[in-house]
N, C-alpha and C. Protein backbone atom coordinates (compact mmCIF):
# COMPACT_ATOMS: atom_id res chain seq x y z
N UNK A 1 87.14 76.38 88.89
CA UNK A 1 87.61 77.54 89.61
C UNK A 1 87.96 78.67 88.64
N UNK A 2 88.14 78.28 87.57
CA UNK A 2 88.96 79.36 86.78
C UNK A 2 87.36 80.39 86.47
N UNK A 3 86.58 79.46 85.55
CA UNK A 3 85.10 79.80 85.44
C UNK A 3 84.78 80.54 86.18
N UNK A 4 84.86 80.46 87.92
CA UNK A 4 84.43 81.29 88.55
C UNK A 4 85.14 82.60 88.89
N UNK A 5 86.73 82.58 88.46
CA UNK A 5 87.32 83.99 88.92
C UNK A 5 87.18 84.87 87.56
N UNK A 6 86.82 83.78 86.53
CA UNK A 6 86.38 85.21 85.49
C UNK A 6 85.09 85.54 85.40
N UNK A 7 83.66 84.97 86.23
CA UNK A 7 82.80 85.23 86.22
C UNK A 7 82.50 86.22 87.66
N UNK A 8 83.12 85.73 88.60
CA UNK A 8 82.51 86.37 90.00
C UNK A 8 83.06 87.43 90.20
N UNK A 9 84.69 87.47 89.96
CA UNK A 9 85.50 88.50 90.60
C UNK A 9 84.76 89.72 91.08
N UNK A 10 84.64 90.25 89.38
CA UNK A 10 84.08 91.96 89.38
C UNK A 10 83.22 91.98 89.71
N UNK A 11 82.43 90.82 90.55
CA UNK A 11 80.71 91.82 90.91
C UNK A 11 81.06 91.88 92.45
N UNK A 12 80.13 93.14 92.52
CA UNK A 12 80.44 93.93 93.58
C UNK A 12 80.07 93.03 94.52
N UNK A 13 79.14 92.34 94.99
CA UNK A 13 78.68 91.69 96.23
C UNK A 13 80.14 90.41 96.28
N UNK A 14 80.64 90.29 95.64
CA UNK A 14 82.22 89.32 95.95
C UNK A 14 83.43 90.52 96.45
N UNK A 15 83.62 89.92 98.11
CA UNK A 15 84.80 90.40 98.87
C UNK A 15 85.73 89.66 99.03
N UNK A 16 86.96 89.74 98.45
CA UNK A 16 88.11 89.16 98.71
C UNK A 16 88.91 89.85 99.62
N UNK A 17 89.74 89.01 100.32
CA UNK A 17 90.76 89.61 101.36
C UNK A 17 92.12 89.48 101.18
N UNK A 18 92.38 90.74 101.56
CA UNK A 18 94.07 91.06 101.47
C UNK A 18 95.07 91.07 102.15
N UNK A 19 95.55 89.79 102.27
CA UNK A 19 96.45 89.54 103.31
C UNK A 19 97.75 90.01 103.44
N UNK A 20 98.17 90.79 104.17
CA UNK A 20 99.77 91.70 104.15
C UNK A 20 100.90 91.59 104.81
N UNK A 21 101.94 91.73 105.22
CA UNK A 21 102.62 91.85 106.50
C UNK A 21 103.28 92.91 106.76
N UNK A 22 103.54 93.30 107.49
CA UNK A 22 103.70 94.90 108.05
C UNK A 22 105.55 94.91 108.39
N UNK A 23 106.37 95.94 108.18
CA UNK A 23 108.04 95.60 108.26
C UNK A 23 108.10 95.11 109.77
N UNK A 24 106.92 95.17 110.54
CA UNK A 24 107.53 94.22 112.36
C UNK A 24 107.31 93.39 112.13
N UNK A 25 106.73 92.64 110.79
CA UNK A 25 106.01 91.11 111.14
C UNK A 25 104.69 91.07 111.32
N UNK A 26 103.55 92.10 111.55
CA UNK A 26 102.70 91.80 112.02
C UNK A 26 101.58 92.00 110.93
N UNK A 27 100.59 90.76 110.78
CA UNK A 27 99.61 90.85 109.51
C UNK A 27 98.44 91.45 109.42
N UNK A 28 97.72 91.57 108.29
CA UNK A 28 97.07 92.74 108.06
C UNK A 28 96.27 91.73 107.07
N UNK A 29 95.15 92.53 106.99
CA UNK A 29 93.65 91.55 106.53
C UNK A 29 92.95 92.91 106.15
N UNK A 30 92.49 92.87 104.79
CA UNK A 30 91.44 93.93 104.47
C UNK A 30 90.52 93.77 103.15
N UNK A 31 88.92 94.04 103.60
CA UNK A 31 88.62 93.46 102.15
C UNK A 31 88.63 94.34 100.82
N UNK A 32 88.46 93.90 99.90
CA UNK A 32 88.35 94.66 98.56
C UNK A 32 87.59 94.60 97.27
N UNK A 33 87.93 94.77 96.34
CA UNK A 33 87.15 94.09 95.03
C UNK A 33 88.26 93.49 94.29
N UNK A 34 88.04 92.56 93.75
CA UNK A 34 89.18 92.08 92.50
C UNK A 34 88.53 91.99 91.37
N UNK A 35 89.79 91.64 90.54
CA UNK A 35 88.64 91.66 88.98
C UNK A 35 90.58 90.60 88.37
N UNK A 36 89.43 90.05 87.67
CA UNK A 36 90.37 89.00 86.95
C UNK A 36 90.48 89.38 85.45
N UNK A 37 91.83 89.51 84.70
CA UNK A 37 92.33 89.93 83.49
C UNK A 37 93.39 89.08 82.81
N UNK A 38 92.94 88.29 81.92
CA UNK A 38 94.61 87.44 81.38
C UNK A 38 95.27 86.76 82.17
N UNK A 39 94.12 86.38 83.14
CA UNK A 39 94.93 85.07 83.89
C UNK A 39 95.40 85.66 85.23
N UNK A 40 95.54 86.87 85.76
CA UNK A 40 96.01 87.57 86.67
C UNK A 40 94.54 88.34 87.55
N UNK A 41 94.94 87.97 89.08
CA UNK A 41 93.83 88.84 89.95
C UNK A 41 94.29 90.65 89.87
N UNK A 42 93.54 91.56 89.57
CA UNK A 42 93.88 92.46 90.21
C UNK A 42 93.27 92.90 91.16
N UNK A 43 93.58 94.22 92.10
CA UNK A 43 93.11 94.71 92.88
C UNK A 43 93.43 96.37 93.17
N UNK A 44 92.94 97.14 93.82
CA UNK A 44 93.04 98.37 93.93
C UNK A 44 93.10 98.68 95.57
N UNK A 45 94.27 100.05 95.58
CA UNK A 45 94.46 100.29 97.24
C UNK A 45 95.19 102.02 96.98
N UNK A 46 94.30 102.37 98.04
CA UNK A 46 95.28 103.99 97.77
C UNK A 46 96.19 104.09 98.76
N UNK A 47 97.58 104.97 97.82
CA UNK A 47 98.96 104.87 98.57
C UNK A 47 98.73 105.22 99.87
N UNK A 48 98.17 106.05 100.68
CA UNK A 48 98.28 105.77 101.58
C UNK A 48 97.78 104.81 102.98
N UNK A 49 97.64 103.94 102.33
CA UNK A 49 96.78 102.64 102.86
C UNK A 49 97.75 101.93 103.93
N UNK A 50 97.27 101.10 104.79
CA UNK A 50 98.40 99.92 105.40
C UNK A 50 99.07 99.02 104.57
N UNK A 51 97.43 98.95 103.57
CA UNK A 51 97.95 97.44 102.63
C UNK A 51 99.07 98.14 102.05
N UNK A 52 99.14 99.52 100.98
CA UNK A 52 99.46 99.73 100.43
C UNK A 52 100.74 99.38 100.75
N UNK A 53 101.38 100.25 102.12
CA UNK A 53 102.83 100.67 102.82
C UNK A 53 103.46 99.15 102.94
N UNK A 54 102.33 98.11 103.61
CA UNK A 54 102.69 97.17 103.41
C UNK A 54 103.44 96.40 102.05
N UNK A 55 102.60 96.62 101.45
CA UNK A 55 103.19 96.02 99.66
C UNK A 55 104.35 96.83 99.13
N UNK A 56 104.56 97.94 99.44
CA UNK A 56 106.25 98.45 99.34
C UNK A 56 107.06 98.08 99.81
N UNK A 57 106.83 97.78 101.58
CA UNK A 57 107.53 97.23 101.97
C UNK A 57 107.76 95.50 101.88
N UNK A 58 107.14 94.85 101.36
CA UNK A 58 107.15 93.47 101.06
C UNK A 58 105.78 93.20 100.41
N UNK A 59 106.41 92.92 98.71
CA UNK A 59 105.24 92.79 98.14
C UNK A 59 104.43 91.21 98.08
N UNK A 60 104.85 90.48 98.93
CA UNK A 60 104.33 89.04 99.17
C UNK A 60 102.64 88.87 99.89
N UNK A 61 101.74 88.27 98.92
CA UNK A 61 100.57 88.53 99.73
C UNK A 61 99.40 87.26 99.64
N UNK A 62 98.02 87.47 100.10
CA UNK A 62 97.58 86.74 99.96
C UNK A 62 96.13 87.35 99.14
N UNK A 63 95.42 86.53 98.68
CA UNK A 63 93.89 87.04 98.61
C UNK A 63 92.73 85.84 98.35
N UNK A 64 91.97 85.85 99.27
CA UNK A 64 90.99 85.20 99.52
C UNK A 64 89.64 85.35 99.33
N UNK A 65 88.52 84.25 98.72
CA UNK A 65 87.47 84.40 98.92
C UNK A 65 87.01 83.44 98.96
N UNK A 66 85.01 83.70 98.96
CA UNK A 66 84.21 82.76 99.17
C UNK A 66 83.37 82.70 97.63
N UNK A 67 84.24 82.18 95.85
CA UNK A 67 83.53 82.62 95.20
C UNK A 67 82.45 81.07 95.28
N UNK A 68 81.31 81.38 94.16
CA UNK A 68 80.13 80.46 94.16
C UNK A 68 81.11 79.11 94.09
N UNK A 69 80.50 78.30 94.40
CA UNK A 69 81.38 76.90 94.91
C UNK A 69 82.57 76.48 95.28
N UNK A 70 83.14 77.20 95.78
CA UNK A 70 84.99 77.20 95.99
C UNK A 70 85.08 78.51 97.01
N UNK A 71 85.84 78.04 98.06
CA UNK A 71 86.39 79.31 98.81
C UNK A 71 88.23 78.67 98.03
N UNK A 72 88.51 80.18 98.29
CA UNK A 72 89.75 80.36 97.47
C UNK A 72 90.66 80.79 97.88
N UNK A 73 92.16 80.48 97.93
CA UNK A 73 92.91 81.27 98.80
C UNK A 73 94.32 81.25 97.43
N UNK A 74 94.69 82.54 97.03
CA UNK A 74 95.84 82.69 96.35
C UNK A 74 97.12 83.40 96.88
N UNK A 75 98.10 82.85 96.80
CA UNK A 75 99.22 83.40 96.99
C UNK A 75 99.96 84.18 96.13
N UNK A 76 101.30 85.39 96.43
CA UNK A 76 102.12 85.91 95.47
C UNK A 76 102.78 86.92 96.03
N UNK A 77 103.25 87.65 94.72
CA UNK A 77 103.38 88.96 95.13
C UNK A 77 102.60 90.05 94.30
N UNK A 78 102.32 90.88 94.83
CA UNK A 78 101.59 92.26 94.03
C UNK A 78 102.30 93.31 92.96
N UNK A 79 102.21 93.84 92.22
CA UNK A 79 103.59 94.11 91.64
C UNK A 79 102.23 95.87 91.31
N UNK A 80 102.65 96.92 90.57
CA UNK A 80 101.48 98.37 90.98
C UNK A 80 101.65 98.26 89.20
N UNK A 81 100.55 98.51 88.60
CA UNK A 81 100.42 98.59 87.07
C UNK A 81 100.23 99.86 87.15
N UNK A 82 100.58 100.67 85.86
CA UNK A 82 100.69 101.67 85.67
C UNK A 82 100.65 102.11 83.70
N UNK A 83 100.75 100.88 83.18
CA UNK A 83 100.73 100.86 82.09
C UNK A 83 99.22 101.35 81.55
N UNK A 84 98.61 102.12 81.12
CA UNK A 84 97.28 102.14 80.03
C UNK A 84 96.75 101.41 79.51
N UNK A 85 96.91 100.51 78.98
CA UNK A 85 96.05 99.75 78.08
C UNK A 85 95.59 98.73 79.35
N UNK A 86 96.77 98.29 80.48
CA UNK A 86 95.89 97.69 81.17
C UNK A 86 95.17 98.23 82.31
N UNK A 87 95.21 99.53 82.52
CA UNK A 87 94.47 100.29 83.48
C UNK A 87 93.13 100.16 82.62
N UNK A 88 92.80 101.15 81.30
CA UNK A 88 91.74 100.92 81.05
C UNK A 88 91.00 99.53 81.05
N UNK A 89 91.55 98.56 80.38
CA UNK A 89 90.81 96.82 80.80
C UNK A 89 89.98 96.82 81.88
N UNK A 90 91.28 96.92 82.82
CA UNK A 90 90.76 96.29 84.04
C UNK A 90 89.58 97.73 84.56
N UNK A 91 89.61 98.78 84.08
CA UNK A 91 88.44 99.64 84.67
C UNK A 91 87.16 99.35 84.21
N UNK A 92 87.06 98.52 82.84
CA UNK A 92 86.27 98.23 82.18
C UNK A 92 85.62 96.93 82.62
N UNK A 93 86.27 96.17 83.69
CA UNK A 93 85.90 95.18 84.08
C UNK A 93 84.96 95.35 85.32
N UNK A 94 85.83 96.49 85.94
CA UNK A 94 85.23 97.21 87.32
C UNK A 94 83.62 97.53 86.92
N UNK A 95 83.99 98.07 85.70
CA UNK A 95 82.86 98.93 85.53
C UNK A 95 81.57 97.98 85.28
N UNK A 96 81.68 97.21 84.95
CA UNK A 96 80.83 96.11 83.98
C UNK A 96 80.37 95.16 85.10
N UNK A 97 81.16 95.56 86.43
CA UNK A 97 80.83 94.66 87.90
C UNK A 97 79.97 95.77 88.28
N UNK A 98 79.82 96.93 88.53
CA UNK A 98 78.79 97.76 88.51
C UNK A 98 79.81 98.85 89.59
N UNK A 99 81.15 99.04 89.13
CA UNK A 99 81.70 100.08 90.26
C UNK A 99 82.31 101.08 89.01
N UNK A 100 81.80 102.46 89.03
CA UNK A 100 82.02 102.99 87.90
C UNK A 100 83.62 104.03 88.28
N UNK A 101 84.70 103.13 87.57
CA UNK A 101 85.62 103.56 87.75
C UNK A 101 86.15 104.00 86.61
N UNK A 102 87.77 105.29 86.85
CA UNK A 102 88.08 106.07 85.37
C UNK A 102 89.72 105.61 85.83
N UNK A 103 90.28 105.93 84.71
CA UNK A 103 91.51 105.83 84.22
C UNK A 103 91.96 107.59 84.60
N UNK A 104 93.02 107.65 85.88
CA UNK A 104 92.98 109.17 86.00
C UNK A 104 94.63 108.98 85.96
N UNK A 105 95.59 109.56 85.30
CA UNK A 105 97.11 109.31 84.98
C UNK A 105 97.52 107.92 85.07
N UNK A 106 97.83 107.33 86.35
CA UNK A 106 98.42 105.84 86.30
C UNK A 106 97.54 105.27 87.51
N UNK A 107 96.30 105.27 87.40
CA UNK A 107 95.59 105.34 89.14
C UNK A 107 94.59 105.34 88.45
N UNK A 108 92.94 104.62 89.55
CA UNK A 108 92.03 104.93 89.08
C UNK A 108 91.20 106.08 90.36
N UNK A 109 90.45 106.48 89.63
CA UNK A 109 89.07 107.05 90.09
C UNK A 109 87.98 106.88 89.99
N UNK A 110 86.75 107.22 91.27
CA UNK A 110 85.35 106.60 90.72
C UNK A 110 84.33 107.72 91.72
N UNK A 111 83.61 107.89 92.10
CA UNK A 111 82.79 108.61 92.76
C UNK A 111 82.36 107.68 94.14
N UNK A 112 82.65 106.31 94.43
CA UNK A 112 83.21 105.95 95.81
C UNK A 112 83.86 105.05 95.80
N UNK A 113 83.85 103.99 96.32
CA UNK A 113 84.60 102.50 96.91
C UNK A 113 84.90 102.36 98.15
N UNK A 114 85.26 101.03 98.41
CA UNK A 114 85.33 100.95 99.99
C UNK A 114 85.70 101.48 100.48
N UNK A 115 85.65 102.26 101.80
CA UNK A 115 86.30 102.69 102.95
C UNK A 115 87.77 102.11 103.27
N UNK A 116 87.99 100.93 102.73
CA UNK A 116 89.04 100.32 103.13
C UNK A 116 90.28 100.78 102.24
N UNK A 117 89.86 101.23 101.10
CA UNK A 117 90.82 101.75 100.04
C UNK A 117 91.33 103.31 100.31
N UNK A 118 90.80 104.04 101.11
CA UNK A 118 90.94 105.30 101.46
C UNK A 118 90.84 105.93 100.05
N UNK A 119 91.34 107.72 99.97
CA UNK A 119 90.43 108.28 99.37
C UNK A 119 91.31 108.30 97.88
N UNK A 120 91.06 108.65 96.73
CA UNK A 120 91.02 108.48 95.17
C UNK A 120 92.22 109.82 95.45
N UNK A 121 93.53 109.21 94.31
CA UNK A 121 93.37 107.68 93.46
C UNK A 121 93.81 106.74 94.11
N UNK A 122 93.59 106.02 93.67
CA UNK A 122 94.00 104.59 94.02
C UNK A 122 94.75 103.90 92.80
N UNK A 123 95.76 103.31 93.91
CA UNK A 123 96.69 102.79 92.67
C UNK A 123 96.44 100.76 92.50
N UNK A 124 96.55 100.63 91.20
CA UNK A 124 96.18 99.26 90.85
C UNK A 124 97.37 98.31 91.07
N UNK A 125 97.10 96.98 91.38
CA UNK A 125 98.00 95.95 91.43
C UNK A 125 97.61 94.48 90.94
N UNK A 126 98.41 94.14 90.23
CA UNK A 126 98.45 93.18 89.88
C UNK A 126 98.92 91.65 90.69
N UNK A 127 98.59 91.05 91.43
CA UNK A 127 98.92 89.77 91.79
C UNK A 127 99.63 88.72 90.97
N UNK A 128 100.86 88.55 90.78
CA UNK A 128 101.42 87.16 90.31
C UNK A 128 101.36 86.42 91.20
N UNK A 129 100.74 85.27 90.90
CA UNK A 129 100.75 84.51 92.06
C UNK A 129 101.61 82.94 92.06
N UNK A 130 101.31 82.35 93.02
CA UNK A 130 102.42 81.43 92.72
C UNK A 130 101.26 79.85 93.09
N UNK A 131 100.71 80.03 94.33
CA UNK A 131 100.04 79.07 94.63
C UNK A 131 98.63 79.27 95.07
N UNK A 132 97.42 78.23 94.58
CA UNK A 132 96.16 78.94 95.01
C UNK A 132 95.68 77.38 95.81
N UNK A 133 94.96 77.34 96.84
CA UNK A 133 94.22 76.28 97.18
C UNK A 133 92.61 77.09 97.49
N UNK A 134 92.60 75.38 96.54
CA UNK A 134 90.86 76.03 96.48
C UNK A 134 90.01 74.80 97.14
N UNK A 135 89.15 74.97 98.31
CA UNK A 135 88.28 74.30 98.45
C UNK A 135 86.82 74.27 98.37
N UNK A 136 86.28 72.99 97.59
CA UNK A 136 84.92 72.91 97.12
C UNK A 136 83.97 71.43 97.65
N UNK A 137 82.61 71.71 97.77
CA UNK A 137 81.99 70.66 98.14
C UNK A 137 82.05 69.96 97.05
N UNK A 138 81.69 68.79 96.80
CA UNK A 138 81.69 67.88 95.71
C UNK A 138 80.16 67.18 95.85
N UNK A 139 79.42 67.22 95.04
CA UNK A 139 77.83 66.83 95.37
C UNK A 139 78.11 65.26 94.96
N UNK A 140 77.62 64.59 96.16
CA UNK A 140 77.55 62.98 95.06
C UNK A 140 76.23 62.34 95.73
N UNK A 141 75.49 62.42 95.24
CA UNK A 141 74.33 61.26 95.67
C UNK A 141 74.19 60.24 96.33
N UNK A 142 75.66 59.66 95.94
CA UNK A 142 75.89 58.00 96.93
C UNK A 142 75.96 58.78 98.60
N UNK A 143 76.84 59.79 98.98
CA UNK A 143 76.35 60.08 100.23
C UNK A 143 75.07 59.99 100.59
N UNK A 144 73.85 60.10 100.09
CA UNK A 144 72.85 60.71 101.06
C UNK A 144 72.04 59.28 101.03
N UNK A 145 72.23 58.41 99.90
CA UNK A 145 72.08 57.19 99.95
C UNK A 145 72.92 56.16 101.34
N UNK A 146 73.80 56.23 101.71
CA UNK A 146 74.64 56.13 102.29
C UNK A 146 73.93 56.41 103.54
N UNK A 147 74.25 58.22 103.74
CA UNK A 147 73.24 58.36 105.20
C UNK A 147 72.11 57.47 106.02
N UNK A 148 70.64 57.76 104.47
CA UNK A 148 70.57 57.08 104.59
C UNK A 148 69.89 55.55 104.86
N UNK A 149 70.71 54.49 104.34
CA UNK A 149 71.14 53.61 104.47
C UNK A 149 71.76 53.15 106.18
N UNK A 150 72.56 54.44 106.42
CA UNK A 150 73.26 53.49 107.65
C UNK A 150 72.76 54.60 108.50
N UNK A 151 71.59 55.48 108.86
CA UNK A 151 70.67 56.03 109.61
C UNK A 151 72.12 57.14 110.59
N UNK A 152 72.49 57.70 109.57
CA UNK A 152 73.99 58.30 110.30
C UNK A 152 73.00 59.99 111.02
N UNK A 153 73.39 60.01 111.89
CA UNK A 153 72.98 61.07 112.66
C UNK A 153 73.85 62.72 111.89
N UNK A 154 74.96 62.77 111.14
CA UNK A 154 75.61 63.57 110.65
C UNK A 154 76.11 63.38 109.12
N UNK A 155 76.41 64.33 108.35
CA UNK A 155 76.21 63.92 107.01
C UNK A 155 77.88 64.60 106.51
N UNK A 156 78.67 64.50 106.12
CA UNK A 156 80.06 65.17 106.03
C UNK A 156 80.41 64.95 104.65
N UNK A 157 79.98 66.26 103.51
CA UNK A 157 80.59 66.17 102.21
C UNK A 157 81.86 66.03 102.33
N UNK A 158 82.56 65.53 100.46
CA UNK A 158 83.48 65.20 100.39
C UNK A 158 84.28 66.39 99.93
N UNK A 159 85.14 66.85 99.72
CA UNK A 159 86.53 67.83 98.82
C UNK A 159 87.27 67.25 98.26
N UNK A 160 87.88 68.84 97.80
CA UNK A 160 89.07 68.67 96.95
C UNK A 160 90.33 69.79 97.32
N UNK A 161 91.61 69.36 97.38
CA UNK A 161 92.03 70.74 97.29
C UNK A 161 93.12 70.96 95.51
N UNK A 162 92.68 72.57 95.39
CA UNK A 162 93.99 72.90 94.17
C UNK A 162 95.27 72.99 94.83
N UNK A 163 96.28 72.64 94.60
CA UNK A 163 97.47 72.92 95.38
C UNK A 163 97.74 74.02 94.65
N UNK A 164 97.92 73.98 93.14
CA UNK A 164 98.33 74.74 92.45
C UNK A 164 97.59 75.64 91.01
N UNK A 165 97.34 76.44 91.41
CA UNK A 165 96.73 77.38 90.05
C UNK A 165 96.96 77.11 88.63
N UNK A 166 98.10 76.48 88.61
CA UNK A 166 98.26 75.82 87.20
C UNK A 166 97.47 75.17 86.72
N UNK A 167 97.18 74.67 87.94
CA UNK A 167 96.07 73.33 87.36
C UNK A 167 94.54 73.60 87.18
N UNK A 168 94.36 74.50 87.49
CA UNK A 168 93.11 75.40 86.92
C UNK A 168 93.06 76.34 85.71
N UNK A 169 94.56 77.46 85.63
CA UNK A 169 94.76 78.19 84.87
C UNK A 169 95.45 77.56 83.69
N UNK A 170 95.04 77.20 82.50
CA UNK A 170 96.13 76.65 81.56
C UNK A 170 97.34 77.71 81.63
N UNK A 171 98.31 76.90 81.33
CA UNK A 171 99.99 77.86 81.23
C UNK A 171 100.06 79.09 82.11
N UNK A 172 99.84 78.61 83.43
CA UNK A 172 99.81 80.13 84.61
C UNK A 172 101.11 80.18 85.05
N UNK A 173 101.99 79.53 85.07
CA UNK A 173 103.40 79.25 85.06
C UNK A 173 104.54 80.05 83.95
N UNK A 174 104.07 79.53 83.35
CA UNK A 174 104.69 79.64 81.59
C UNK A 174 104.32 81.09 81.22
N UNK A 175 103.52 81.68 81.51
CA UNK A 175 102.70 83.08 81.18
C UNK A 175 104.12 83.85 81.52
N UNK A 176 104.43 85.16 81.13
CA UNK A 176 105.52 85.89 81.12
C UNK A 176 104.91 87.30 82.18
N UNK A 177 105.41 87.44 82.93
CA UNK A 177 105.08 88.69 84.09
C UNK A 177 105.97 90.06 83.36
């Protein structure tokens, strides 16, 4: 899993979703791009967004995908970077996924992005997260031997789940926010 959030994140055809909650309680789902940096998802949303208003008002969230062998679901909170050195990174990551984004004061800019982000700048966030479950098929041969063998009309791979990101991310715990 880890393999895949530093390989898939930034390319553009990977949509992850942003799960929110709104100050009545009521949740909010929107997709985006992420890009993975030092162990941390980020993501991008302009202030005047739902997600955004949402994440001020309670920065607790989710983000989900379907990367190559693992659908993924991470938990946390979002916290808004603003620092330089990691704005540029992570634009450089964007960029290298093929979304040509700039470093414009503490926010990025680009000549488009989703509809869902509304209009530039857009401010960056960082996900600390706390818990990720990841589920994956597991290929084993003895199934289909198996099948078949006992002439089974249905065939049902096996899984796994991550409970915890640690256990994918060395020292994701221990890492200092």
């Amino acid at each position: 899993a880890r393999d895949r959030l530093q390989t898939d994140t930034a390319k553009v055809e990977v949509t992850f979703f942003l799960g929110t909650v709104g100050p009545d309680g009521r949740p909010h789902a929107a997709g985006l791009g992420a890009a993975w940096y030092e162990g941390d998802l980020y993501f991008t949303s302009g202030p005047g967004t739902r997600k955004s208003r949402h994440l001020a008002a309670n920065p607790a969230c989710t983000l989900s995908a379907r990367l190559a062998d693992i659908d993924l679901v991470v938990d946390g909170e979002a916290v808004r970077v603003t620092d330089r050195p990691t704005l540029e990174r992570v634009v450089e990551i964007y960029r290298d996924g093929g979304w040509p984004a700039e470093v414009d004061g503490d926010a990025l800019t680009a000549p488009f992005s989703a509809p869902s982000a509304g209009p530039p700048p857009w401010h960056l966030y960082r996900l600390r997260f706390h818990t990720a479950v990841g589920v994956a098929t597991v290929p084993d041969e003895r199934l289909d031997r198996l099948v078949d063998m006992s002439h089974s009309a249905k065939r049902v791979p096996a899984g796994f789940e991550l409970v915890h990101l640690a256990l994918v991310v060395e020292d994701a715990e221990a890492r200092p926010h």
